[in-house]
C-alpha atoms as a PDB file:
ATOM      1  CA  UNK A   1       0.000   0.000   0.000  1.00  0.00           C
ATOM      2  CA  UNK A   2       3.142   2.265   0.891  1.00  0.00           C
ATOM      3  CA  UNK A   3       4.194   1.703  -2.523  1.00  0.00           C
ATOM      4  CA  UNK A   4       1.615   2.145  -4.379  1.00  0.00           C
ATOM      5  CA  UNK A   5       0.876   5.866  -2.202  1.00  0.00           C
ATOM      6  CA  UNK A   6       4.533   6.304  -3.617  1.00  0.00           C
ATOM      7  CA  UNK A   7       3.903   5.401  -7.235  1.00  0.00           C
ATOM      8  CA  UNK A   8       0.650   7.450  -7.702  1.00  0.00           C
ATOM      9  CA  UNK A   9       2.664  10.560  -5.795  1.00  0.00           C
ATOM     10  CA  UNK A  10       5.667  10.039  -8.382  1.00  0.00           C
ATOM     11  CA  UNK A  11       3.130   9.614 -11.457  1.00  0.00           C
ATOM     12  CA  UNK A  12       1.811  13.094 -10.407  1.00  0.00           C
ATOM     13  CA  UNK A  13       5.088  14.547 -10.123  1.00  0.00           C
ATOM     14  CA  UNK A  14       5.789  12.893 -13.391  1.00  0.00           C
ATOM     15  CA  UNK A  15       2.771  14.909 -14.945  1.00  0.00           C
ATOM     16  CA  UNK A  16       3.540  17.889 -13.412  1.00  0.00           C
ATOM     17  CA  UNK A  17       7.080  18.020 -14.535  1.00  0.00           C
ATOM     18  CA  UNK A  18       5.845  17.084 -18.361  1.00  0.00           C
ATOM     19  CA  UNK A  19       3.567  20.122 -18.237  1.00  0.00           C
ATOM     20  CA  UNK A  20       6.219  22.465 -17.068  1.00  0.00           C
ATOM     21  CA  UNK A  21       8.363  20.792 -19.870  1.00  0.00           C
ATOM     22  CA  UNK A  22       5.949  21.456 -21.761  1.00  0.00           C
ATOM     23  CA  UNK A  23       5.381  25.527 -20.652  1.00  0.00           C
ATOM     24  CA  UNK A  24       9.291  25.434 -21.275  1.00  0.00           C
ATOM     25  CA  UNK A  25       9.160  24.072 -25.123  1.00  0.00           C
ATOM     26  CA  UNK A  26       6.609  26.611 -25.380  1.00  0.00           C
ATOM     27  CA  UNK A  27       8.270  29.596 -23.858  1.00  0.00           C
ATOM     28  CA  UNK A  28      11.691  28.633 -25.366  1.00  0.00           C
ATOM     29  CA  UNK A  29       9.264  28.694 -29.110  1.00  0.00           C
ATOM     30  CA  UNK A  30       7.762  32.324 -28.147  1.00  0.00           C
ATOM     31  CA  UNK A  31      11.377  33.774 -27.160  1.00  0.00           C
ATOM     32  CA  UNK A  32      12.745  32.507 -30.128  1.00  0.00           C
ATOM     33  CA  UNK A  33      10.013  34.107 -32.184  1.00  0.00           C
ATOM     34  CA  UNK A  34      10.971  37.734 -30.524  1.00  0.00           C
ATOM     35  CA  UNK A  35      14.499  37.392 -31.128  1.00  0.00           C
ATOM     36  CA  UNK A  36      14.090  36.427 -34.391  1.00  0.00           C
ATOM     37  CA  UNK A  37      11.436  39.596 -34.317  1.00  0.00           C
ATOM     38  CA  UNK A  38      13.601  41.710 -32.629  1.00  0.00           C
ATOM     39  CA  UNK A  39      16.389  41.156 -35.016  1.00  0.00           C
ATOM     40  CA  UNK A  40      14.302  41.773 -37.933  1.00  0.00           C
ATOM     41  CA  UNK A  41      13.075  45.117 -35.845  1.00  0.00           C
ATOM     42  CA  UNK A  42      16.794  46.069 -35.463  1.00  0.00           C
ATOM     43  CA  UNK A  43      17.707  45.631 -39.438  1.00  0.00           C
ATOM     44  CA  UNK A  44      14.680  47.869 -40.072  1.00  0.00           C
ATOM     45  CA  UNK A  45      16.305  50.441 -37.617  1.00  0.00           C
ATOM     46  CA  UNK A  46      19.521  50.195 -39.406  1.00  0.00           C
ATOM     47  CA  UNK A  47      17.537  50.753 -42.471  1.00  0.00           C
ATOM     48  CA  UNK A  48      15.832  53.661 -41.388  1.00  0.00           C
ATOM     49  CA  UNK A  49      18.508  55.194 -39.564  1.00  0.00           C
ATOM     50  CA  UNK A  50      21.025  55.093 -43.027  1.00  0.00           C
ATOM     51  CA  UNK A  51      18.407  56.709 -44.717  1.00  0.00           C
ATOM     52  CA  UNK A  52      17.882  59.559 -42.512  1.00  0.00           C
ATOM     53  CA  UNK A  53      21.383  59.890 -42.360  1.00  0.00           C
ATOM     54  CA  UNK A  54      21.167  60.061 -46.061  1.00  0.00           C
ATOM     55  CA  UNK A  55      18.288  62.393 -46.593  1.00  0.00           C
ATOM     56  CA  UNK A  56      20.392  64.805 -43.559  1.00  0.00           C
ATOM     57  CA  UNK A  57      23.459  65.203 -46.083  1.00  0.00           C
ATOM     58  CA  UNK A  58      20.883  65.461 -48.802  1.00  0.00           C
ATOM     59  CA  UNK A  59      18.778  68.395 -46.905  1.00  0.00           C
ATOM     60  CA  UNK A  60      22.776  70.001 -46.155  1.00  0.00           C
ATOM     61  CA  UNK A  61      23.804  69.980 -49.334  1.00  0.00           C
ATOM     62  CA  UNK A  62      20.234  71.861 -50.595  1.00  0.00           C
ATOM     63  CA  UNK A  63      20.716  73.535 -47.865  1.00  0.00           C
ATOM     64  CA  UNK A  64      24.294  75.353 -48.615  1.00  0.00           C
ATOM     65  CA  UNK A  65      22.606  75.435 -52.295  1.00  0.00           C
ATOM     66  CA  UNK A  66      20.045  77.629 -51.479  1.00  0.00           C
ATOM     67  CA  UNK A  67      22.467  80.299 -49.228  1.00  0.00           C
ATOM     68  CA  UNK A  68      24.724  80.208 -52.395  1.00  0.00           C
ATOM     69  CA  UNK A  69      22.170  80.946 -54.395  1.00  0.00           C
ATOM     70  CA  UNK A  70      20.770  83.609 -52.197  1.00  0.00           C
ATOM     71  CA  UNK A  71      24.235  85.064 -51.752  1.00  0.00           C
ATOM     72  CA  UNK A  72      24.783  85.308 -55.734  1.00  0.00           C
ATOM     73  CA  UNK A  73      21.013  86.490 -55.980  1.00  0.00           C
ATOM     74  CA  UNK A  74      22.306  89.010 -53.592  1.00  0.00           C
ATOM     75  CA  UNK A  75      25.518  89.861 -55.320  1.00  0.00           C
ATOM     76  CA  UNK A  76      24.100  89.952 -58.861  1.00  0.00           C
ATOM     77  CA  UNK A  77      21.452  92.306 -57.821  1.00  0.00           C
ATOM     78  CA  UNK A  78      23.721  94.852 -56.514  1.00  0.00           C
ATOM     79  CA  UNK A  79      26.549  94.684 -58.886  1.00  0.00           C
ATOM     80  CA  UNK A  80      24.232  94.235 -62.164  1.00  0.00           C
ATOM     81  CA  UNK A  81      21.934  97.000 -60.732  1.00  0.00           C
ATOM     82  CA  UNK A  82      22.358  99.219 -64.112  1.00  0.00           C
ATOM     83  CA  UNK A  83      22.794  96.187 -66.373  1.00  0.00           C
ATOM     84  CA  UNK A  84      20.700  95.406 -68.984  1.00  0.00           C
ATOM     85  CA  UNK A  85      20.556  91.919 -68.479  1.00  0.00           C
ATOM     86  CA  UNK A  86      19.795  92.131 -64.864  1.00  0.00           C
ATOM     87  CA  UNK A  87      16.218  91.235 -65.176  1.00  0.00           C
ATOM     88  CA  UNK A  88      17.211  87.975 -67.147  1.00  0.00           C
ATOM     89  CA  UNK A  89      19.835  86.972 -64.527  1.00  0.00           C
ATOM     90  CA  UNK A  90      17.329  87.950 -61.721  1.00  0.00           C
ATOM     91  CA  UNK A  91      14.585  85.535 -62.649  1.00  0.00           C
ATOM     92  CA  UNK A  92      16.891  82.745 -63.678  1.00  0.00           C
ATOM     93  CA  UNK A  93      18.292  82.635 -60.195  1.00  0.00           C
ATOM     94  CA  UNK A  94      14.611  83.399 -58.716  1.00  0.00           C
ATOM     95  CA  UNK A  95      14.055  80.265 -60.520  1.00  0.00           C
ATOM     96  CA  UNK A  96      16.795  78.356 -59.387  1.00  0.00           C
ATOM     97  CA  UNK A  97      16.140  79.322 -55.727  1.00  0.00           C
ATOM     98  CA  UNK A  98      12.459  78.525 -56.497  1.00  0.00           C
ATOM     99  CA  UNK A  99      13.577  74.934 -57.510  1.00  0.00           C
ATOM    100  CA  UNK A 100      16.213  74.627 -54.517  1.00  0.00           C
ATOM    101  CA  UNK A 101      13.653  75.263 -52.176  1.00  0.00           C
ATOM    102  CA  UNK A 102      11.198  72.952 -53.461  1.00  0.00           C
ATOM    103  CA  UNK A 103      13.600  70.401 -53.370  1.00  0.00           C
ATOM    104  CA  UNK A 104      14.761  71.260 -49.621  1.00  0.00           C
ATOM    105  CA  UNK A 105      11.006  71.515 -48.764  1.00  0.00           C
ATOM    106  CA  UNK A 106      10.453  67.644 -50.543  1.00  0.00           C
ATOM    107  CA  UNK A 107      13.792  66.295 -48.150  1.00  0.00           C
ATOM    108  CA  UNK A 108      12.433  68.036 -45.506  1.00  0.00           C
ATOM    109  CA  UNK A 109       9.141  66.069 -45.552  1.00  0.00           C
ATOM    110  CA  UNK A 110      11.334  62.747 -46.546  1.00  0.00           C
ATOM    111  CA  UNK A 111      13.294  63.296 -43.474  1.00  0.00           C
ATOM    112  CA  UNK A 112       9.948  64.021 -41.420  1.00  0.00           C
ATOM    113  CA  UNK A 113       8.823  61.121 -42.617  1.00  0.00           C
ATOM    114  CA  UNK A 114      12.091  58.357 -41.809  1.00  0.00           C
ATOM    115  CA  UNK A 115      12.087  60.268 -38.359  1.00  0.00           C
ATOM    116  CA  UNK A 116       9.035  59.335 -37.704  1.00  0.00           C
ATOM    117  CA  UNK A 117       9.111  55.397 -39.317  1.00  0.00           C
ATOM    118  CA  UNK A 118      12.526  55.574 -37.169  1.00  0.00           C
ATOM    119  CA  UNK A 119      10.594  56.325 -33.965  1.00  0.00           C
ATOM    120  CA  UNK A 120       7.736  54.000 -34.595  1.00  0.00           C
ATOM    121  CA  UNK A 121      10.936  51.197 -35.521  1.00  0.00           C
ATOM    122  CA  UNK A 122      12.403  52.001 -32.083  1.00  0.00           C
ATOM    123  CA  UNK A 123       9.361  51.837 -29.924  1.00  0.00           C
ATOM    124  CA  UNK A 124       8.514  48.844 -31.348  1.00  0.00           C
ATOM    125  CA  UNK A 125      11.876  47.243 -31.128  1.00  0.00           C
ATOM    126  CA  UNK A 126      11.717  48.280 -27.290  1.00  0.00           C
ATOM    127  CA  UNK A 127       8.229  46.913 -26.766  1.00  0.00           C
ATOM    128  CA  UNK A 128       9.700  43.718 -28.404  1.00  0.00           C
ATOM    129  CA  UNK A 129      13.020  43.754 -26.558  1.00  0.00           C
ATOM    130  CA  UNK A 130      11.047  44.101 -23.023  1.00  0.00           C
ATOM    131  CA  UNK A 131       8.694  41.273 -24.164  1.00  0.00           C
ATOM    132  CA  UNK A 132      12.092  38.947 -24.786  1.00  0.00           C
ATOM    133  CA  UNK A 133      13.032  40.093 -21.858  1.00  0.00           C
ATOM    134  CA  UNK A 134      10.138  38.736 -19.431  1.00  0.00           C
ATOM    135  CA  UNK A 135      10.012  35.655 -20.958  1.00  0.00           C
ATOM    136  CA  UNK A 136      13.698  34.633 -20.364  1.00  0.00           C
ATOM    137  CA  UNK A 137      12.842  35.957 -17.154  1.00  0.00           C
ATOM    138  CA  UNK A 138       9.283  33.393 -17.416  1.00  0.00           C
ATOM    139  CA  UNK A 139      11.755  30.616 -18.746  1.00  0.00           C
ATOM    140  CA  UNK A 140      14.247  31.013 -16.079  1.00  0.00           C
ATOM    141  CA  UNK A 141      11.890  30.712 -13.148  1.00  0.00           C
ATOM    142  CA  UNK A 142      10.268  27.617 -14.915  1.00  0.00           C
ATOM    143  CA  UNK A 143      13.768  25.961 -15.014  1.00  0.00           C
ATOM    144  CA  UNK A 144      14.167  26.551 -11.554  1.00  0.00           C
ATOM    145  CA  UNK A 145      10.972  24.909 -10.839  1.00  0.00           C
ATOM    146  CA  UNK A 146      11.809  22.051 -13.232  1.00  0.00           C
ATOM    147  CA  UNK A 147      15.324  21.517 -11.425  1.00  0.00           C
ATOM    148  CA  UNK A 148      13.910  19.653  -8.414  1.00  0.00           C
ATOM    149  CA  UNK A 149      11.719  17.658 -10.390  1.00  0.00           C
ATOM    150  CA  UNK A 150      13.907  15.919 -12.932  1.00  0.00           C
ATOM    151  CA  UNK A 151      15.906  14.128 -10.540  1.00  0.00           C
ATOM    152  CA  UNK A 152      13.155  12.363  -7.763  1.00  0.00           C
ATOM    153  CA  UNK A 153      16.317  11.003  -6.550  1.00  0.00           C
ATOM    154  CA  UNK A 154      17.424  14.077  -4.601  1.00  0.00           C
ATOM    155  CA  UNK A 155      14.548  14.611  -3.030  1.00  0.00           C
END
């Protein structure tokens, strides 16, 4: 009778451990998911981040355009003040700072726009890297549960 008390009380231990083995497979399937998640996040960053890097020399560039242009707008007018083709040169550069400025204007709204994907990339990637984070931490308290159970013999 003694041993069969002991049998059924080791077949329920049994059980118990092979659902926290279980909870472990699945834990050690979900973490794997984030970091592969996480990884993917952290490529997209890269992504992001080289592009807004990109678009910033871009938007310097138009940038020291535009004063150029504004400088020899400002130089042209004074110096070709009695010139007759003053009014040509004028709206050719009017143009060209017309055109400049558009363009600045378009980077300015591209680099809006990868400053805000790279925000949205980094919040997610955080939300993602806390998530991987608690369930290590989930996986490490259900090994220490597991670690009396797999050997009955210590017990």
């Amino acid at each position: 009778m003694e041993a069969s008390r002991f049998e059924d009380i080791i077949n329920k231990e049994r059980t118990k451990n092979s659902e926290l083995e279980q909870k472990v497979d699945q834990i050690s399937s979900a973490l794997e998911k984030e970091r592969t998640m996480c990884e993917k996040q952290h490529i997209e960053l890269m992504e992001a981040s080289r592009k807004q890097m990109t678009t910033l020399e871009e938007k310097q560039k138009l940038s020291m355009a535009l004063q150029k242009a504004q400088e020899q707008l400002s130089q042209s007018s004074n110096q070709s003040r009695y010139n007759s083709n003053f009014d040509f040169m004028l709206k050719q550069q009017r143009i060209a700072l017309d055109k400049t400025t558009a363009a600045l204007i378009h980077l300015q709204k591209q680099n809006n726009d990868v400053t805000s994907n790279h925000q949205e990339l980094l919040k997610t990637h955080n939300a993602l890297k806390l998530r991987y984070e608690n369930l290590l931490y989930a996986q490490g308290n259900l090994r220490a549960q597991l670690s009396p159970l797999r050997n009955p013999t210590q017990c």
